[in-house]
C-alpha atoms as a PDB file:
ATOM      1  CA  UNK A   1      34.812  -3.437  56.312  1.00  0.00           C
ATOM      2  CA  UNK A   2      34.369  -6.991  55.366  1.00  0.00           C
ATOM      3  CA  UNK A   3      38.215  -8.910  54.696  1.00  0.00           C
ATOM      4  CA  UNK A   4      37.483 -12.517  52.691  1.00  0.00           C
ATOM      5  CA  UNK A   5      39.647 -14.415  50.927  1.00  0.00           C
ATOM      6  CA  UNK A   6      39.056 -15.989  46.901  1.00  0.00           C
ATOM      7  CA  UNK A   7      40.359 -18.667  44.856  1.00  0.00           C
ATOM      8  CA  UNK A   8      42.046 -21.116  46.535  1.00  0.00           C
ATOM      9  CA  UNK A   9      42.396 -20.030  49.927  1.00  0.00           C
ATOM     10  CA  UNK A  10      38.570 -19.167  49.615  1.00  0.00           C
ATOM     11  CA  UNK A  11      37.960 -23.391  50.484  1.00  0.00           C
ATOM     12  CA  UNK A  12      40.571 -23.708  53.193  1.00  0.00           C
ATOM     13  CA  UNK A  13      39.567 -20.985  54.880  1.00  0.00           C
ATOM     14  CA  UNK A  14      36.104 -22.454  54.740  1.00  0.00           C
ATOM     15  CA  UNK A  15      37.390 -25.277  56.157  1.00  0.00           C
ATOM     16  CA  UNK A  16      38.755 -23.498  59.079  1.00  0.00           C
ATOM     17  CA  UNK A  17      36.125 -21.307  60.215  1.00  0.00           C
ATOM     18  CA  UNK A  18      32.698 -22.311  61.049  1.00  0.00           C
ATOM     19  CA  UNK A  19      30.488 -20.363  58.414  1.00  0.00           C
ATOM     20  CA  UNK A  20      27.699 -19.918  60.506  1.00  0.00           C
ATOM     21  CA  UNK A  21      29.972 -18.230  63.533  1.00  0.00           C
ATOM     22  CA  UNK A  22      30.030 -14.244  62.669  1.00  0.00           C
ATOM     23  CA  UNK A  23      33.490 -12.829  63.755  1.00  0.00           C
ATOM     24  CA  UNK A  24      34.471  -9.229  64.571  1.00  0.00           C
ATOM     25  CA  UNK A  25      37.356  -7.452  65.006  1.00  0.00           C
ATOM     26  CA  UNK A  26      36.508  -4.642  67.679  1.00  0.00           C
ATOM     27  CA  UNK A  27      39.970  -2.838  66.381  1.00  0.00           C
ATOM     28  CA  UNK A  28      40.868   0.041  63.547  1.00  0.00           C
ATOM     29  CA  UNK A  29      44.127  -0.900  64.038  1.00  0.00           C
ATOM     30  CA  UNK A  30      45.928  -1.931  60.442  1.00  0.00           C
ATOM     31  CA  UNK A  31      48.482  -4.212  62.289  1.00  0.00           C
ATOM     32  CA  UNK A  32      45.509  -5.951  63.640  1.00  0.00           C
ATOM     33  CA  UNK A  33      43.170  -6.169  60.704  1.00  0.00           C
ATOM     34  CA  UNK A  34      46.607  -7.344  58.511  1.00  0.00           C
ATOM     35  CA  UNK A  35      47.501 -10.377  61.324  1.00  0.00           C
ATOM     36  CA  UNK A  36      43.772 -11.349  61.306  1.00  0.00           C
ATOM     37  CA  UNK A  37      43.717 -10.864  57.455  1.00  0.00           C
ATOM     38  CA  UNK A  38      46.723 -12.476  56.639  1.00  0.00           C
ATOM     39  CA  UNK A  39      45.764 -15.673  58.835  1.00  0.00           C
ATOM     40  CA  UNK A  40      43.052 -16.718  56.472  1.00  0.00           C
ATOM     41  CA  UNK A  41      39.723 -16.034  58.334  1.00  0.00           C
ATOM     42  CA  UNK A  42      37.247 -13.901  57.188  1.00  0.00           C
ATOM     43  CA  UNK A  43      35.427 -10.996  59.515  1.00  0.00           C
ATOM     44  CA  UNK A  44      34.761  -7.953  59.447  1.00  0.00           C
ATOM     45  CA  UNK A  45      35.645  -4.740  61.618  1.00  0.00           C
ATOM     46  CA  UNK A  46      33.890  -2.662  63.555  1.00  0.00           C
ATOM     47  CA  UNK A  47      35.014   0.159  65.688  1.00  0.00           C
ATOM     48  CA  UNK A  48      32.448   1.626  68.708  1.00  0.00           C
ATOM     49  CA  UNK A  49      34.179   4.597  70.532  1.00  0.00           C
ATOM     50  CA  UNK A  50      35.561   3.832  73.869  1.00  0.00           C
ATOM     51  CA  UNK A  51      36.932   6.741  75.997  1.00  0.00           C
ATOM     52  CA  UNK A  52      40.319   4.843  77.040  1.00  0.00           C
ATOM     53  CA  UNK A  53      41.987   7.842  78.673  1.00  0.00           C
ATOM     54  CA  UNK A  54      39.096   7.301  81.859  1.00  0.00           C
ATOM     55  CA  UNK A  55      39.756   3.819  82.222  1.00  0.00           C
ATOM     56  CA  UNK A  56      43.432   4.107  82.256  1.00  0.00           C
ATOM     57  CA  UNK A  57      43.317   6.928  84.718  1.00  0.00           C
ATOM     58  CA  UNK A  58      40.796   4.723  86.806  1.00  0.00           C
ATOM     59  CA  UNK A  59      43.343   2.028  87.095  1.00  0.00           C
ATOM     60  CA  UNK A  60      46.303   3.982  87.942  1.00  0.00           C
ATOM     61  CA  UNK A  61      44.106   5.681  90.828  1.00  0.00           C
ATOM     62  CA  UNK A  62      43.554   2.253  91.699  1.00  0.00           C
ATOM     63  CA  UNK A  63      46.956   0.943  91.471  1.00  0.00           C
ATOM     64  CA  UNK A  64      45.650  -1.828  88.414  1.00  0.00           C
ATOM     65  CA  UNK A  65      48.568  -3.250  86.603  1.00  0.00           C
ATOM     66  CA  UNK A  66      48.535  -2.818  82.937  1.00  0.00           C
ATOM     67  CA  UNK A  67      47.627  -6.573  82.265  1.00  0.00           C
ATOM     68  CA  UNK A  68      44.350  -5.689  83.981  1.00  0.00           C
ATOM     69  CA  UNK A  69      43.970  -2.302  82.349  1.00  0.00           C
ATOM     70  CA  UNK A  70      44.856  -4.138  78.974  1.00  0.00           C
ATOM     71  CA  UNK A  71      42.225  -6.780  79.383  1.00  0.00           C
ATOM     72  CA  UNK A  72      39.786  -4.297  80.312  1.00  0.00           C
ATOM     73  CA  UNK A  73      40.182  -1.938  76.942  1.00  0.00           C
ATOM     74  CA  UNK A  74      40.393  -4.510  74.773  1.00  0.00           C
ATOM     75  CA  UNK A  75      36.721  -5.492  76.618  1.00  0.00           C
ATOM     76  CA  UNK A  76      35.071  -2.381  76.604  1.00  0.00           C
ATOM     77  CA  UNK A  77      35.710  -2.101  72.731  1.00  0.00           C
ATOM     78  CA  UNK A  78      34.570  -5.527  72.926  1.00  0.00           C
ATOM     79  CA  UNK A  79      31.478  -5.042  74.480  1.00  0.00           C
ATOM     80  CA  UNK A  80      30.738  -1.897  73.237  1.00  0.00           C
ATOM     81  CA  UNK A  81      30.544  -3.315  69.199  1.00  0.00           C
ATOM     82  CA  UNK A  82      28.433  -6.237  70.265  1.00  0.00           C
ATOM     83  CA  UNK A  83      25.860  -3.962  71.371  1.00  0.00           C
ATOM     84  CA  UNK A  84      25.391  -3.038  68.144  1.00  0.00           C
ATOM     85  CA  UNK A  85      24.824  -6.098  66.429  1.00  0.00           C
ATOM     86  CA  UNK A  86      21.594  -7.309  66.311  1.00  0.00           C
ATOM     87  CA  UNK A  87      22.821 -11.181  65.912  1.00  0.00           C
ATOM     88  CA  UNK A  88      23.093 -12.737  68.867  1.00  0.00           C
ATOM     89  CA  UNK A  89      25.725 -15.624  67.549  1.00  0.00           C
ATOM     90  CA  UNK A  90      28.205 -12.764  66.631  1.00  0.00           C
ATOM     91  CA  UNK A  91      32.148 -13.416  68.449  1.00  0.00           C
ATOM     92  CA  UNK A  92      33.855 -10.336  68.891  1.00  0.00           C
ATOM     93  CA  UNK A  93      37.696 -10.073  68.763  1.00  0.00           C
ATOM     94  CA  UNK A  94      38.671  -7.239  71.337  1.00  0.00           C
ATOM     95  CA  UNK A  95      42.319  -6.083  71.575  1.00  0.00           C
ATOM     96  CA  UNK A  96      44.101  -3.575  73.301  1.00  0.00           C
ATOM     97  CA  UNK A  97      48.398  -2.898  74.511  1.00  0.00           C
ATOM     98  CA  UNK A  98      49.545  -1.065  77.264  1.00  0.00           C
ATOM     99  CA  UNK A  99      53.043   0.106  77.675  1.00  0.00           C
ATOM    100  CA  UNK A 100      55.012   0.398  80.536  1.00  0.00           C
ATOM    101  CA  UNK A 101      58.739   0.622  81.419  1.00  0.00           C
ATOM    102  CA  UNK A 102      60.017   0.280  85.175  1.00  0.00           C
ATOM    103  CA  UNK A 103      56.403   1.215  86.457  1.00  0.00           C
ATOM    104  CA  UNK A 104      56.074   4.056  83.848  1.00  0.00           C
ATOM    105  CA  UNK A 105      53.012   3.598  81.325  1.00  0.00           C
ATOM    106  CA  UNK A 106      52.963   5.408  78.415  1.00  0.00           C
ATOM    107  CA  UNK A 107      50.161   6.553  75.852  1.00  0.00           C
ATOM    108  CA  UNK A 108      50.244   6.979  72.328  1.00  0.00           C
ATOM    109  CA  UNK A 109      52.096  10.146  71.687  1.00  0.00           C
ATOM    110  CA  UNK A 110      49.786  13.265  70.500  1.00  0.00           C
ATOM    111  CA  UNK A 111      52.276  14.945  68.478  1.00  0.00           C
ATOM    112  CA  UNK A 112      55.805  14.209  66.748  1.00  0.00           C
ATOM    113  CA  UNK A 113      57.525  16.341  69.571  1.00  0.00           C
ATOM    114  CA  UNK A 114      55.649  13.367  72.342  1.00  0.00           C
ATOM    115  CA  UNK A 115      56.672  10.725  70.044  1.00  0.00           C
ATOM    116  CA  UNK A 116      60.449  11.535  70.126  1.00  0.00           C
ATOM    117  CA  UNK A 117      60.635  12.571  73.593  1.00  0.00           C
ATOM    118  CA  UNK A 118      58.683   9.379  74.620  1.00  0.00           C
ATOM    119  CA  UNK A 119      61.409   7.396  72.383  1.00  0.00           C
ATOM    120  CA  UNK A 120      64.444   9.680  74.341  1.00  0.00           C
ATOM    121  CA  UNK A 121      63.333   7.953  77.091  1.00  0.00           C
ATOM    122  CA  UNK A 122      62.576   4.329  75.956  1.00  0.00           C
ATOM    123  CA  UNK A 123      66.237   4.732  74.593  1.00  0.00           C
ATOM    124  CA  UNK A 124      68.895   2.044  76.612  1.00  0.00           C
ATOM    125  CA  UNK A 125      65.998   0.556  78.499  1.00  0.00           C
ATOM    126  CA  UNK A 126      63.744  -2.570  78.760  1.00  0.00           C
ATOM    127  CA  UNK A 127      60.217  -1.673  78.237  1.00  0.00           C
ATOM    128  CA  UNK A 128      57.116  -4.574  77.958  1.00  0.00           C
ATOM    129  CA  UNK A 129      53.833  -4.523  75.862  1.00  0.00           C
ATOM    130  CA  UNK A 130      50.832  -5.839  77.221  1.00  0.00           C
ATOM    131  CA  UNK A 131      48.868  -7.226  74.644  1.00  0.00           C
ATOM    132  CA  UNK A 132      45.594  -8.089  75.586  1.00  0.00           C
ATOM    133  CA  UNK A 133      42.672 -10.138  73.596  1.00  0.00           C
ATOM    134  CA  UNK A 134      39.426 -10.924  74.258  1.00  0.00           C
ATOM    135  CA  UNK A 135      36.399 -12.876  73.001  1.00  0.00           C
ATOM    136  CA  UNK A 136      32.720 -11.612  73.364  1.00  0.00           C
ATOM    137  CA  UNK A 137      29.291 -12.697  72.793  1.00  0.00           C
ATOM    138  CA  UNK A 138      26.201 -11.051  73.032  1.00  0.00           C
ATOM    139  CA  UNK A 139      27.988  -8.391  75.462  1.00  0.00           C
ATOM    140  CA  UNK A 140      29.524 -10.554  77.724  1.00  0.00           C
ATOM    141  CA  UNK A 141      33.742 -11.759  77.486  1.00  0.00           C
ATOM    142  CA  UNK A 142      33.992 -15.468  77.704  1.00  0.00           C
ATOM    143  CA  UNK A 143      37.799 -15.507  77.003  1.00  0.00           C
ATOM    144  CA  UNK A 144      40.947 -13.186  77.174  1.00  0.00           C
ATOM    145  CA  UNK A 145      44.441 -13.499  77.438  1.00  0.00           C
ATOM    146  CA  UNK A 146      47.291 -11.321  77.754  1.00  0.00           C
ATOM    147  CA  UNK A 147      50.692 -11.864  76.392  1.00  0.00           C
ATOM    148  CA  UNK A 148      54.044  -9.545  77.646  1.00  0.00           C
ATOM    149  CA  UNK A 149      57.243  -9.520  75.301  1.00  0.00           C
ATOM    150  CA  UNK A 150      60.203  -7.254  76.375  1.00  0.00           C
ATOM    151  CA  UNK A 151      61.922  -5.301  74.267  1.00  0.00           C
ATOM    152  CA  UNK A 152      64.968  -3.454  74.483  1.00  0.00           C
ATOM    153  CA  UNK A 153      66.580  -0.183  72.919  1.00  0.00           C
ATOM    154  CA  UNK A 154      69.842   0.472  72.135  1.00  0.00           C
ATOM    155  CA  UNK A 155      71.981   3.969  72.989  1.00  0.00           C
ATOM    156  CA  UNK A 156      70.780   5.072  69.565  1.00  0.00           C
ATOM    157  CA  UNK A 157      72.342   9.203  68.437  1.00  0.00           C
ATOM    158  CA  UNK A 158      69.439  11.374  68.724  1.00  0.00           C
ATOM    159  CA  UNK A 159      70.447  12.183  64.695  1.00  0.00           C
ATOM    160  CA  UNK A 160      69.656   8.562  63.713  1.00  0.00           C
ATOM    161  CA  UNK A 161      66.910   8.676  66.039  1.00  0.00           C
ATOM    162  CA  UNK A 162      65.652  11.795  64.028  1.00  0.00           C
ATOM    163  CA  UNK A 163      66.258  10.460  60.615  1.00  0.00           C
ATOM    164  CA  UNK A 164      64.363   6.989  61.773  1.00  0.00           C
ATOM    165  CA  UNK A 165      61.704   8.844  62.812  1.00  0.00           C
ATOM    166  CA  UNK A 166      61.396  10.992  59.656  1.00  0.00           C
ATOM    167  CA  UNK A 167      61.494   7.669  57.603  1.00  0.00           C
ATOM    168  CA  UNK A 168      58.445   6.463  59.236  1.00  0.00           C
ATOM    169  CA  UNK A 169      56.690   9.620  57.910  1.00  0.00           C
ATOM    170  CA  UNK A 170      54.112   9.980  60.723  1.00  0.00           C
ATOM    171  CA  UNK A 171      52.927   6.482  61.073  1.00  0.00           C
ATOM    172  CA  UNK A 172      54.335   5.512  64.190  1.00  0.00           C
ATOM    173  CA  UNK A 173      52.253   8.422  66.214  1.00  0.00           C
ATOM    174  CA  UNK A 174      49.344   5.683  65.992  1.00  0.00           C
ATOM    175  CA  UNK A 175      51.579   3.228  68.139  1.00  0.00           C
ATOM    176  CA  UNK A 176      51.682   3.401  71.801  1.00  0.00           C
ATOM    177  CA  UNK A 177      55.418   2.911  71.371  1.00  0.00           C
ATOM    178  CA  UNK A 178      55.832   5.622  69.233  1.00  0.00           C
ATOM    179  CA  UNK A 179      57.646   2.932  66.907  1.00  0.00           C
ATOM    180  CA  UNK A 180      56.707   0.295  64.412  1.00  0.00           C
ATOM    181  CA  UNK A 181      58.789  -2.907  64.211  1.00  0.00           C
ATOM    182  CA  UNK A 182      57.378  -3.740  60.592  1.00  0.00           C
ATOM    183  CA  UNK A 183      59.439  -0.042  59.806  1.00  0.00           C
ATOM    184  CA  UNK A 184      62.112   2.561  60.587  1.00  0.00           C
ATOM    185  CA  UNK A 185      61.340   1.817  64.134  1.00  0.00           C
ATOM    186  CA  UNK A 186      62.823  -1.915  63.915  1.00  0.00           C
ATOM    187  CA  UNK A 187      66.487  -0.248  64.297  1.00  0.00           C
ATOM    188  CA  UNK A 188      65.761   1.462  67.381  1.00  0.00           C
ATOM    189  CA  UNK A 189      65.957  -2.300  69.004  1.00  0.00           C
ATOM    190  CA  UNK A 190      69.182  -4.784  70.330  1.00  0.00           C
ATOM    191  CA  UNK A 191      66.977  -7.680  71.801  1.00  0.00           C
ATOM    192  CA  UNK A 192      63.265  -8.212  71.202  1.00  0.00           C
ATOM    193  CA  UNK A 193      61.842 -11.542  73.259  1.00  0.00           C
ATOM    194  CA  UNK A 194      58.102 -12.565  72.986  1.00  0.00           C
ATOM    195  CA  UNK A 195      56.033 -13.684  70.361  1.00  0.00           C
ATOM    196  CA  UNK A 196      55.600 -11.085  67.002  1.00  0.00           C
ATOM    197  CA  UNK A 197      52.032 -10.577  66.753  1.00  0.00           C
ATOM    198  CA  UNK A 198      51.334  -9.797  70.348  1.00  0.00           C
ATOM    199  CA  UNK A 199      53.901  -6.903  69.582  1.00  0.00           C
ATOM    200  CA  UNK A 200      52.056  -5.978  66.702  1.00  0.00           C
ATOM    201  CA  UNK A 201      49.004  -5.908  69.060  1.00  0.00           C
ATOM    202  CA  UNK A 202      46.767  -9.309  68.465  1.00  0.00           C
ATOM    203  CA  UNK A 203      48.539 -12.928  70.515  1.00  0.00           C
ATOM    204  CA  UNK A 204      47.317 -14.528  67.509  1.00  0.00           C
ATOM    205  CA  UNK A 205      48.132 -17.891  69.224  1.00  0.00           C
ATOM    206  CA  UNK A 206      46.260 -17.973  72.034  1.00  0.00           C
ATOM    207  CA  UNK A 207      43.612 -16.218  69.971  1.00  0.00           C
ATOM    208  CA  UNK A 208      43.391 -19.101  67.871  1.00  0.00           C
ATOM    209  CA  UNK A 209      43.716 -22.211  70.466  1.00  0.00           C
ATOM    210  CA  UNK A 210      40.371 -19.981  72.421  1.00  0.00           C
ATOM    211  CA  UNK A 211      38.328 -20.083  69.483  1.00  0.00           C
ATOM    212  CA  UNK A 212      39.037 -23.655  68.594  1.00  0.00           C
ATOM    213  CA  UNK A 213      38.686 -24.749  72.038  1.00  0.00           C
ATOM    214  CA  UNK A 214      35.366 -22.728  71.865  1.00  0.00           C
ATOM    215  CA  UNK A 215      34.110 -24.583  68.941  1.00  0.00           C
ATOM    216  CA  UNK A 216      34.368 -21.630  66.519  1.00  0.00           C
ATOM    217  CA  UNK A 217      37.386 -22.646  64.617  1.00  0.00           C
ATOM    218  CA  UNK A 218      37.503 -26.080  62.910  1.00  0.00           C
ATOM    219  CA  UNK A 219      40.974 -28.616  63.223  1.00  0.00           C
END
């Protein structure tokens, strides 16, 4: 999938992005593709299977935190696209989130029964997503960064919690929260601190300031 942009937004974003510079998005995530999208910049996505579950349970043997298990998802789906592209000037955007909640990570849930048990427990509590991006080039990550916003639940009834969830109609079960903040889910929260796309799943910020400091992206 290719996203470009026509008419007038066709020459700023022109402008912006070095034509010659390829750029990737390593994600199948629709959050992701609409923050990229919505930015302007044109690319194109490309999903390579990763088996997260191994690398997750490698770093919880090993005691990783969830930054570091972030950054190293989003790099392995990084890595694993750029192998295969045959052009060698290609930048890869990797991104990955991790979920945790007083030393607790969760996963995406696998069923509707997960997702409202994992949001039972979320409920009254502070959780933090680590959202992680990276940049890669001809297989190897020259940049990543991972942001951390907090978010917290209210005592929400299990009956609104129930009728929230049936709202959302499914969608949420592709979220590691088991919630979607551009939804239902957005009235599960009291306080929300960090910045919005890195809850979404892509810092676009820091993704930004990385590939104009890297010569990629123009102003």
């Amino acid at each position: 999938m290719i996203e470009t942009n026509s008419g007038e937004n066709e020459v700023l974003t022109l402008s912006l992005l070095r034509i010659s510079t390829r750029l990737v998005l390593a994600s199948g995530s629709a959050a992701r593709r609409s923050l990229l999208a919505g930015s302007g910049l044109p690319f194109e996505v490309r999903v390579a299977g990763v088996d997260e579950t191994i690398l997750k349970e490698v770093g919880q043997a090993a005691g990783d935190t969830p930054q570091n298990v972030a950054v190293r998802l989003a790099s392995a789906k990084a890595q694993a696209v750029s192998d295969t592209l045959a052009d060698p000037d290609a930048v890869i955007i990797g991104a990955d989130q991790m979920l945790s909640c007083d030393g607790v990570w969760f996963d995406k849930p696998g069923s509707p029964e997960e997702a409202l048990d994992q949001l039972r427990r979320l409920r009254g509590r502070t959780h933090h997503l680590h959202s992680a991006v990276v940049l890669c080039r001809k297989g190897s990550v020259f940049w990543h960064h991972v942001s951390t916003p907090a978010l917290t639940m209210r005592l929400f009834s299990d009956d609104f919690l129930e009728t929230c969830f049936a709202l959302d109609g499914g969608a949420c079960l592709s979220c590691v929260g088991a919630y979607r903040l551009e939804g239902p889910g957005i009235h599960f929260f009291e306080r929300i601190s960090g910045d919005h796309s890195a809850i979404l799943g892509l810092p676009l910020l820091p993704l930004f300031h990385a590939l104009r400091e890297h010569g990629i992206l123009a102003g």
